[in-house]
Protein backbone atom coordinates (compact mmCIF):
# COMPACT_ATOMS: atom_id res chain seq x y z
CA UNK A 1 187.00 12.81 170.99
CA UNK A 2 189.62 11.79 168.52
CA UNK A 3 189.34 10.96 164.85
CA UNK A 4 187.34 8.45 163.44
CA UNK A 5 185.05 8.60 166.38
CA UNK A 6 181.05 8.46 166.43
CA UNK A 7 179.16 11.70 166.46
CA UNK A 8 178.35 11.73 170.13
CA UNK A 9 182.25 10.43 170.90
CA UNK A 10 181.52 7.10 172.66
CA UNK A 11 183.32 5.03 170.49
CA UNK A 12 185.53 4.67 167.51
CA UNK A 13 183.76 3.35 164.31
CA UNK A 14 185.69 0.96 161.62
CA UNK A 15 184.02 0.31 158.42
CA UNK A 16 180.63 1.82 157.16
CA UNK A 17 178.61 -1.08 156.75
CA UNK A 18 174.47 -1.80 156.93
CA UNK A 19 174.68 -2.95 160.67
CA UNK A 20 176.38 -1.94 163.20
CA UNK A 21 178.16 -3.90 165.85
CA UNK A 22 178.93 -2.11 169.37
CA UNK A 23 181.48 -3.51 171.36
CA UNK A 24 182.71 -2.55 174.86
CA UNK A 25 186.28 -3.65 175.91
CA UNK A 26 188.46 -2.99 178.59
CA UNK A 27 192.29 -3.46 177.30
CA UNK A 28 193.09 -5.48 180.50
CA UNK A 29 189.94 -7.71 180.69
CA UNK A 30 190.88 -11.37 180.47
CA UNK A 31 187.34 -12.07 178.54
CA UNK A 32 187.98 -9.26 176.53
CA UNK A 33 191.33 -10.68 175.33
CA UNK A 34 189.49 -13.87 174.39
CA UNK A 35 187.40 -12.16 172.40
CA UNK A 36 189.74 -10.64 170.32
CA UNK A 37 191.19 -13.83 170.04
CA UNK A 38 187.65 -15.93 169.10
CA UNK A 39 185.90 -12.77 167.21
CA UNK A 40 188.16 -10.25 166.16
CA UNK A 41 189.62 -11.61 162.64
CA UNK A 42 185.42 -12.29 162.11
CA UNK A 43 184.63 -8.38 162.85
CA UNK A 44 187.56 -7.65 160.77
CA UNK A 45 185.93 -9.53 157.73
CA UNK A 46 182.59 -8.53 158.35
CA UNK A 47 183.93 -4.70 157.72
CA UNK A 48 185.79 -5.90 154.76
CA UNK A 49 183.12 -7.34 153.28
CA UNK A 50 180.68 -4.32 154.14
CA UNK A 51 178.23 -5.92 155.79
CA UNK A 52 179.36 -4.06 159.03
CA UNK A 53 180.34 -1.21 160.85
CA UNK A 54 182.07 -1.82 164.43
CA UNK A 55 181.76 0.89 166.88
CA UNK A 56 184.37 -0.16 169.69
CA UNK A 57 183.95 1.69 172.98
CA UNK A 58 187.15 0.99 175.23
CA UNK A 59 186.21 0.83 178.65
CA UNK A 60 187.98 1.84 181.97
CA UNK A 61 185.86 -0.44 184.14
CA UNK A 62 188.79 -2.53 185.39
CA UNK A 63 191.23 0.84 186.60
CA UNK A 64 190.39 -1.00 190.18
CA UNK A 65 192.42 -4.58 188.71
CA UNK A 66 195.49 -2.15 188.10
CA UNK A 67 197.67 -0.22 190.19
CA UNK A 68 198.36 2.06 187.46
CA UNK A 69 194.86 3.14 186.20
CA UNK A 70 196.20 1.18 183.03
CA UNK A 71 192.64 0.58 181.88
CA UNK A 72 192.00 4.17 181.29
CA UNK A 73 195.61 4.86 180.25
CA UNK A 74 194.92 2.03 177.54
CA UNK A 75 192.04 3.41 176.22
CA UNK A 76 193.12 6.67 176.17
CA UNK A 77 196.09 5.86 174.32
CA UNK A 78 193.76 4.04 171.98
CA UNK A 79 191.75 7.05 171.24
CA UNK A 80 195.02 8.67 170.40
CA UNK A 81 195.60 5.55 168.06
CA UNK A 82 192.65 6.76 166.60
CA UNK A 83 193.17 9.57 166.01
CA UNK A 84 196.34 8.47 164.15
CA UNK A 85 194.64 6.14 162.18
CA UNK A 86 195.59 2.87 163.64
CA UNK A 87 192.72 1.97 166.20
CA UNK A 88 192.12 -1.27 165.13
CA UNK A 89 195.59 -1.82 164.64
CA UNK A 90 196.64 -0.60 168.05
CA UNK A 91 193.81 -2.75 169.93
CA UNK A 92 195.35 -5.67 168.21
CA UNK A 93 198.74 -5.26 169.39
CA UNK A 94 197.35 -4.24 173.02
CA UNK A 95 195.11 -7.64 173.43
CA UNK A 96 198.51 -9.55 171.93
CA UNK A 97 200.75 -7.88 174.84
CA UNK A 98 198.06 -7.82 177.37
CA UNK A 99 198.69 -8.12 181.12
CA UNK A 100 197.51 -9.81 183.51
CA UNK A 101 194.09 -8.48 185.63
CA UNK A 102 195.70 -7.59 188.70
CA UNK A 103 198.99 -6.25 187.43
CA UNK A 104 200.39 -2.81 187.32
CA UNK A 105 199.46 -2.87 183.48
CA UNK A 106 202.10 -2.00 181.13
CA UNK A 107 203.73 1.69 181.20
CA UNK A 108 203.32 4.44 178.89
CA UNK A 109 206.75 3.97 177.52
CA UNK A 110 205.60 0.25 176.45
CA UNK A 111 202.00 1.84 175.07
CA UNK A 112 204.05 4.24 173.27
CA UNK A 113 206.03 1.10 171.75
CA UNK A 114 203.42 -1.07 170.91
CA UNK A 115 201.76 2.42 169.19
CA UNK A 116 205.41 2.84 167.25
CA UNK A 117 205.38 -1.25 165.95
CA UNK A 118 202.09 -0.01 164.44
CA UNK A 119 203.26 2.63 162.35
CA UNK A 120 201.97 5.50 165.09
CA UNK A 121 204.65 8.46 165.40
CA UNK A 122 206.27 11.19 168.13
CA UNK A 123 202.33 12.93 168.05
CA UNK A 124 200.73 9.69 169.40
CA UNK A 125 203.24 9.35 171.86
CA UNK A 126 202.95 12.90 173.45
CA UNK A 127 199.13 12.32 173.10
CA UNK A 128 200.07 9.12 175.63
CA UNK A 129 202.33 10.97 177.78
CA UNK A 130 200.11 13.59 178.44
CA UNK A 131 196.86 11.46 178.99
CA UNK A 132 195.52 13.46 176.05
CA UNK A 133 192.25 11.31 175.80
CA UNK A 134 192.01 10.32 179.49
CA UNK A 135 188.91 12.70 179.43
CA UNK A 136 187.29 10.67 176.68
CA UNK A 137 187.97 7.90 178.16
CA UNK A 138 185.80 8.63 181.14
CA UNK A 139 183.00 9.98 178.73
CA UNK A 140 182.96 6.38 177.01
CA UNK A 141 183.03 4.75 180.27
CA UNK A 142 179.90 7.00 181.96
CA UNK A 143 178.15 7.24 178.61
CA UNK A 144 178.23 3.11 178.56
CA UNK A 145 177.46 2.61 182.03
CA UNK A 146 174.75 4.86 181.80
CA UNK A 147 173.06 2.69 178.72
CA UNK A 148 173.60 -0.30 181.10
CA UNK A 149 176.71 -1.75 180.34
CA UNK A 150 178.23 -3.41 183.30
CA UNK A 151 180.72 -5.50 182.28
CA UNK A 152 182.91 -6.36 179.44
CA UNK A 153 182.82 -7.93 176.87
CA UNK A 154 179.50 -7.12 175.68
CA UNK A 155 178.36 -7.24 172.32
CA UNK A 156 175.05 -5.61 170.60
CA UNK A 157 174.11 -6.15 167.34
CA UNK A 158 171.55 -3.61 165.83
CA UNK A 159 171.21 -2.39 169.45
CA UNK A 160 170.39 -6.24 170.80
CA UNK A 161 172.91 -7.62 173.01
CA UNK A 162 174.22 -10.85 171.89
CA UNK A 163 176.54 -13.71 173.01
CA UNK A 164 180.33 -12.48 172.58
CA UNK A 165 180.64 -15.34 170.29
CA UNK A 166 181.38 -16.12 166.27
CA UNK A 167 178.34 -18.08 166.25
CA UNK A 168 175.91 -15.19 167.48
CA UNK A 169 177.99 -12.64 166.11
CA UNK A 170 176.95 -14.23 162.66
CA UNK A 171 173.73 -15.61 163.52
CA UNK A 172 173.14 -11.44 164.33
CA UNK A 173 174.71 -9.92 161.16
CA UNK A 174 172.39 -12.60 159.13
C-alpha cells in the first residue's frame, strides 16, 4: 500500500480528525465526478477544520466501462499520488479531466501529466508506467466489495452509510 494509507491498506486517509468519512470512488464514474463536484471542497473543509478524517478508497468497479482497464490504472496511479504526497490533489485533477463511462479512459502518458501539473515527479511516473499499485488497487476493490460496497459513490459516516450529499454529509459530521 502506498504512503499515507490506512493500516489495513484499503484506502488513503487525509486529515486526522474525530470522525471519519469513508468514501469509495471510481475515477471514471459519472456520479462519482458529481460528487467531487457537489462535496469535495465540503470534505476538504471539514479536514481543515479538524472535525474530519476522509479515508478515500478508489475503486476499480467500472474496468468493464473502459477498454483500457482505466479504472484500475486510475486508482493505481492514485495510490502512487499518494505515495508522493498529492492524493487529494491528484483525485482533483483526475475528476476535472475525467472521461467519459464508456471510453478508452485517458492513457498513462496523460495520468502521468495530470500527476506532473500537480507537483508529482519522474518516481510517480515510473510508479504509473509500471502499474506499481495495480495490486492495491484490487485489494481496495475486494476488501470494499467484500464489506458490501456495490457501487460508487458511497459515503459512510462513522461507519453509517449516508446520502452522497452536502446536506447529509453535514447533517452526519454534526
Amino acid at each position: 500500500a502506498p504512503a499515507g494509507a490506512v493500516e489495513d491498506g484499503t484506502g488513503i486517509k487525509v486529515g486526522a480528525g474525530p470522525v471519519q468519512i469513508d468514501v469509495y470512488e471510481d475515477f471514471i464514474c459519472p456520479a462519482c465526478g458529481q460528487f467531487e463536484q457537489q462535496s469535495g471542497a465540503l470534505l476538504d473543509q471539514l479536514v481543515e477544520q479538524g472535525k474530519v478524517s476522509v479515508v478515500y478508497h478508489p475503486l476499480a468497479f467500472l474496468d468493464r466501462a473502459s477498454s483500457t482497464d482505466y479504472s484500475t490504472r486510475s486508482s493505481a496511479a492514485s495510490g502512487a499520488a499518494a505515495e508522493g504526497g498529492k492524493f487529494r490533489e491528484y483525485a482533483k485533477a483526475l475528476f476535472a479531466q475525467q472521461p467519459a463511462e464508456g471510453s478508452a479512459g485517458l492513457s498513462d502518458d496523460q495520468l502521468i501529466q495530470i500527476g506532473r501539473s500537480v507537483g508529482l515527479g519522474d518516481a510517480f511516473a515510473q510508479a504509473v508506467r509500471d502499474g506499481k499499485y495495480k495490486p492495491w488497487t484490487a485489494h481496495v476493490t475486494d476488501q470494499a466489495s467484500g464489506n458490501g460496497i456495490n457501487g460508487t459513490p458511497t459515503v459512510r459516516v462513522a461507519g453509517k452509510d449516508v446520502q452522497p450529499t452536502t446536506e447529509a454529509i453535514r447533517a452526519a459530521v454534526g
